[in-house]
Protein backbone atom coordinates (compact mmCIF):
# COMPACT_ATOMS: atom_id res chain seq x y z
CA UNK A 1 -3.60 20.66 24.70
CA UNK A 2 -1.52 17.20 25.54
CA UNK A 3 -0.24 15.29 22.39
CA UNK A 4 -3.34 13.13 21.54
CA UNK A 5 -5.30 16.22 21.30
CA UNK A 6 -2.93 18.08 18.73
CA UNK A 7 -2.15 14.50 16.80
CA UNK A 8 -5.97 14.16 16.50
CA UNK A 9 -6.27 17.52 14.84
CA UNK A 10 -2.96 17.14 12.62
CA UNK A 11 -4.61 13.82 11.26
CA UNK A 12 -7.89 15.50 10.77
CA UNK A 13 -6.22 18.13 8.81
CA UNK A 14 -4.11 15.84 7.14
CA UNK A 15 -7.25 13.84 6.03
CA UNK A 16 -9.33 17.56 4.89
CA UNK A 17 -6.51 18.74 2.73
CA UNK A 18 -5.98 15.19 1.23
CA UNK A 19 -9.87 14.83 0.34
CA UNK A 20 -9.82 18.23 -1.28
CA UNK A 21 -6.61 17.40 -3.14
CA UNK A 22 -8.06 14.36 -4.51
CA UNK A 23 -10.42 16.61 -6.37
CA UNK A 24 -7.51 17.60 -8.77
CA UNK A 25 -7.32 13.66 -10.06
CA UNK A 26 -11.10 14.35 -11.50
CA UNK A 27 -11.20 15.71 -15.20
CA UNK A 28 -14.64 17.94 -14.72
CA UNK A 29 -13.24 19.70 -11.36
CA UNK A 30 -12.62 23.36 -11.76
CA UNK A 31 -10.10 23.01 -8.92
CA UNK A 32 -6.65 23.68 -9.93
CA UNK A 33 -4.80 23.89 -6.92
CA UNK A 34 -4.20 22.88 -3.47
CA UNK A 35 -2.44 24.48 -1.02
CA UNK A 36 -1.37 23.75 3.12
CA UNK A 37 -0.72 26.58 5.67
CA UNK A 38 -1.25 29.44 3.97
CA UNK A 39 -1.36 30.73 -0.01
CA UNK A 40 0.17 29.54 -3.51
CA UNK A 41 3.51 31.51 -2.83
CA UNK A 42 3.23 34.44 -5.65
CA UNK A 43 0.24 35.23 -3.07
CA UNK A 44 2.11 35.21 0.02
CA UNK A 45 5.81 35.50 -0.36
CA UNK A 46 5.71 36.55 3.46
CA UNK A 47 3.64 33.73 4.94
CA UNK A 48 1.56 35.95 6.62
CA UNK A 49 -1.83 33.97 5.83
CA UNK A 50 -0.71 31.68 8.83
CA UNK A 51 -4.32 31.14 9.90
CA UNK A 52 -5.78 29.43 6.69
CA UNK A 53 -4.64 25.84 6.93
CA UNK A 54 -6.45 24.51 3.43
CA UNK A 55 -6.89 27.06 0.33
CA UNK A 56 -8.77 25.91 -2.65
CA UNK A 57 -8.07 27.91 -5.77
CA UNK A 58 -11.23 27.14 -8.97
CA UNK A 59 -10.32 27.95 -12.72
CA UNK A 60 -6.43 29.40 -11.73
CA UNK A 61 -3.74 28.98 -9.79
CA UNK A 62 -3.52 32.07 -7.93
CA UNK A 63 -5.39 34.99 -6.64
CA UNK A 64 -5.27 36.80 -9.49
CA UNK A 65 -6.47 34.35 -12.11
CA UNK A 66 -8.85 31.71 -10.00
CA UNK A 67 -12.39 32.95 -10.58
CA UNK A 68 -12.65 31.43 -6.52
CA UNK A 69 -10.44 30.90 -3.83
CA UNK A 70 -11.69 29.23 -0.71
CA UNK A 71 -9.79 29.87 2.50
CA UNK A 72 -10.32 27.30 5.01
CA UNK A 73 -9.25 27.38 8.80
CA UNK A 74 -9.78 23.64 10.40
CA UNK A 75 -10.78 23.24 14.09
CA UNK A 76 -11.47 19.86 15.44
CA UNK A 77 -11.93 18.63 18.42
CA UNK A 78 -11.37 15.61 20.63
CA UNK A 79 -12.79 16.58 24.28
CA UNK A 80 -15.62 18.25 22.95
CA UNK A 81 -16.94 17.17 19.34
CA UNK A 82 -20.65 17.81 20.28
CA UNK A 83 -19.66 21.59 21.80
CA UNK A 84 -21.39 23.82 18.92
CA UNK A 85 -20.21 26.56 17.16
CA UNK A 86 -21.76 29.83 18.66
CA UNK A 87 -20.98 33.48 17.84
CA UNK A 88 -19.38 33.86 21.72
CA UNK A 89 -16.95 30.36 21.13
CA UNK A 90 -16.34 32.14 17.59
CA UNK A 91 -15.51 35.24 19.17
CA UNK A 92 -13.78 33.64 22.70
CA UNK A 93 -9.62 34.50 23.20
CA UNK A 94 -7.54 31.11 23.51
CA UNK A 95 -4.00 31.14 23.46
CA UNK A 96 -1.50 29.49 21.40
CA UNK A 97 1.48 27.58 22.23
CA UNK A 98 4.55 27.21 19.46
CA UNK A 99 6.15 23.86 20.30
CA UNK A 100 7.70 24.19 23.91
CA UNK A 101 8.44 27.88 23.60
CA UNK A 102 6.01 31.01 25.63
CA UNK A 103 2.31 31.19 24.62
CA UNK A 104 1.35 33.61 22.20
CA UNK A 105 -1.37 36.30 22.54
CA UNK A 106 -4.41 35.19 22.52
CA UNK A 107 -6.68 35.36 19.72
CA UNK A 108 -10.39 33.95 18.63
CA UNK A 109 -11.38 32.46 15.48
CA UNK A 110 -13.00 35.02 14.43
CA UNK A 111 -10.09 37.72 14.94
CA UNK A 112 -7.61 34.73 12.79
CA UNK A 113 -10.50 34.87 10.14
CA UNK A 114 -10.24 38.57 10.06
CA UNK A 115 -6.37 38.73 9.63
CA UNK A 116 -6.60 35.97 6.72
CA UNK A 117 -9.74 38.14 4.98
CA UNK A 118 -7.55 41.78 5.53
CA UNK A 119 -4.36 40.60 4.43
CA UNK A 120 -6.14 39.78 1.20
CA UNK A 121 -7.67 42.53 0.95
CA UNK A 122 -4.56 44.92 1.64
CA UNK A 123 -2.39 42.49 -0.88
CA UNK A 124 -4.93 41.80 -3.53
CA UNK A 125 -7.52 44.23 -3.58
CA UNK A 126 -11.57 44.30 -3.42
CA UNK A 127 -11.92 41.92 -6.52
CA UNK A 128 -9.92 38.94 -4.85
CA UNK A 129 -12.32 39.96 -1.83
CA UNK A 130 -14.99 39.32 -4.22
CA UNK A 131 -13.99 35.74 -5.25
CA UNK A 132 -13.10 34.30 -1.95
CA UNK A 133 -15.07 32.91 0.56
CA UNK A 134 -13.18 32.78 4.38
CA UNK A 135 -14.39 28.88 5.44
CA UNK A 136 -14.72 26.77 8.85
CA UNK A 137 -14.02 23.43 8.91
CA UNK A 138 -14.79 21.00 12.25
CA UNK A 139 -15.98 18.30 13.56
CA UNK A 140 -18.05 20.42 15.97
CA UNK A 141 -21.77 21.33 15.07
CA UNK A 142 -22.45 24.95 14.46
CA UNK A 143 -25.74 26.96 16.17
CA UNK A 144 -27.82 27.87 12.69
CA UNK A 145 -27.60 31.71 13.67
CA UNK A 146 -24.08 31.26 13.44
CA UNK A 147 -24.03 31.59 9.77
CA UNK A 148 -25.78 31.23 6.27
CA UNK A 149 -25.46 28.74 3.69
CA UNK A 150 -23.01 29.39 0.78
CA UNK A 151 -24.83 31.87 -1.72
CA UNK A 152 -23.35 32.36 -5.65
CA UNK A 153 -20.08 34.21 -5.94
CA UNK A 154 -20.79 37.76 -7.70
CA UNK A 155 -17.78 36.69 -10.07
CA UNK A 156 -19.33 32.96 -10.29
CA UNK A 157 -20.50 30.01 -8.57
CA UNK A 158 -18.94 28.90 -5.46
CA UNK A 159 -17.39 25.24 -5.04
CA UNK A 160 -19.64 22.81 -5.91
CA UNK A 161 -21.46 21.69 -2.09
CA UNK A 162 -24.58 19.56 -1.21
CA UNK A 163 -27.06 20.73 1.82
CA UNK A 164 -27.63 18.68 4.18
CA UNK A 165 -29.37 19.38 7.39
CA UNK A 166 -27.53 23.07 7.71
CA UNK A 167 -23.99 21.40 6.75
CA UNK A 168 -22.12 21.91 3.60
CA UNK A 169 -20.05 18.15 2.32
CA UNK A 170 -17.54 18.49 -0.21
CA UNK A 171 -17.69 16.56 -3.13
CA UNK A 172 -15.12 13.46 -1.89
CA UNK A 173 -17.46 13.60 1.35
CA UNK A 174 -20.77 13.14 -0.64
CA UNK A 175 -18.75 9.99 -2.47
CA UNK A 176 -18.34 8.76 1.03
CA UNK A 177 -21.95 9.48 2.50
CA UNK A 178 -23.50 7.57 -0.59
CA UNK A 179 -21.11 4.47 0.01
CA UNK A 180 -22.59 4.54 3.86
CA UNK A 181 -19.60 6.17 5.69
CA UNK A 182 -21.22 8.57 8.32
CA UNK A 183 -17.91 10.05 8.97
CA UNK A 184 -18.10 13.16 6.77
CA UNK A 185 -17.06 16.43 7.72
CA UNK A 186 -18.47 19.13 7.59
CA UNK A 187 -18.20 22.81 6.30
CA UNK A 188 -19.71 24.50 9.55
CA UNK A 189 -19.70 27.77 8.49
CA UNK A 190 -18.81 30.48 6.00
CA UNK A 191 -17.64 34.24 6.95
């Protein structure tokens, strides 16, 4: 990936995590905190939740108190918005490159999702499991057998979303669909 490519998705996360961040500022939000690359630290004094770039913690500030943490990985893509979301690109290896250093090994989506959703598991236990929902963000449209819309949380209702032909908008991205911006993105998927 040359530099446009990763600037492009640095801005685009840059842009996701400030839109969700903005929901703090409004009084009748149940979001209390925002974090980048990775957990609140009391939840991950080790980094090791590398792969969720946004998490969203509703009614506390941590794992333990938040009745719902949303753990989002962001994907976006400049050569091939229009290239959907299917189980085998979920599931396909790519490899990773850490500045000018080797490439790492390579892993899929899917296999980052299931590090974030174990290591929360293993370091919080089945009722954290419970309250969290493992997200995909991207610009990239997402085959409808990919996934399901968001149901209710057992321990109570998710993040406020709207529905909109098989895509999830955030609350800042609803603001900005009713003021006629059709530059929204979207919540692809759910795991």
């Amino acid at each position: 990936m040359g530099a446009p490519e990763s600037n492009a998705g640095d801005e685009f996360r840059f842009w996701w995590a400030a839109s969700r961040a903005l929901e703090l500022l409004d009084p009748g939000s149940d979001l209390r905190r925002v974090t980048v690359e990775g957990l609140v630290r009391v939840d991950d004094p080790d980094e090791t939740y590398e792969t969720v770039d946004v998490a969203e913690y509703y009614g506390g500030s941590d794992a333990a108190e938040a009745r719902a943490l949303v753990m989002s990985q962001l994907k976006y893509s400049t050569r091939h918005p229009d290239r959907p979301w299917t189980a085998s690109r979920l599931c396909e290896p790519r490899g990773r490159r850490a500045g000018d250093g080797p490439a790492s090994a390579a892993r899929s989506v899917v296999a980052d999702l299931a590090v974030a959703y174990r290591s929360l598991r293993a370091d919080h236990g089945a009722d954290a499991v419970e309250k969290s929902r493992i997200v995909l963000v991207s610009n990239c449209p997402a085959i409808r057998t990919c996934w399901k819309p968001s149901g209710p949380l057992r321990n109570g209702s998710p993040p406020r979303t709207e529905k909109s032909g098989g895509r999830h908008f955030s609350p800042a991205c609803r603001r900005s669909r009713r003021r006629g911006s059709a530059d929204c993105r979207t919540r692809s998927g759910t795991a």
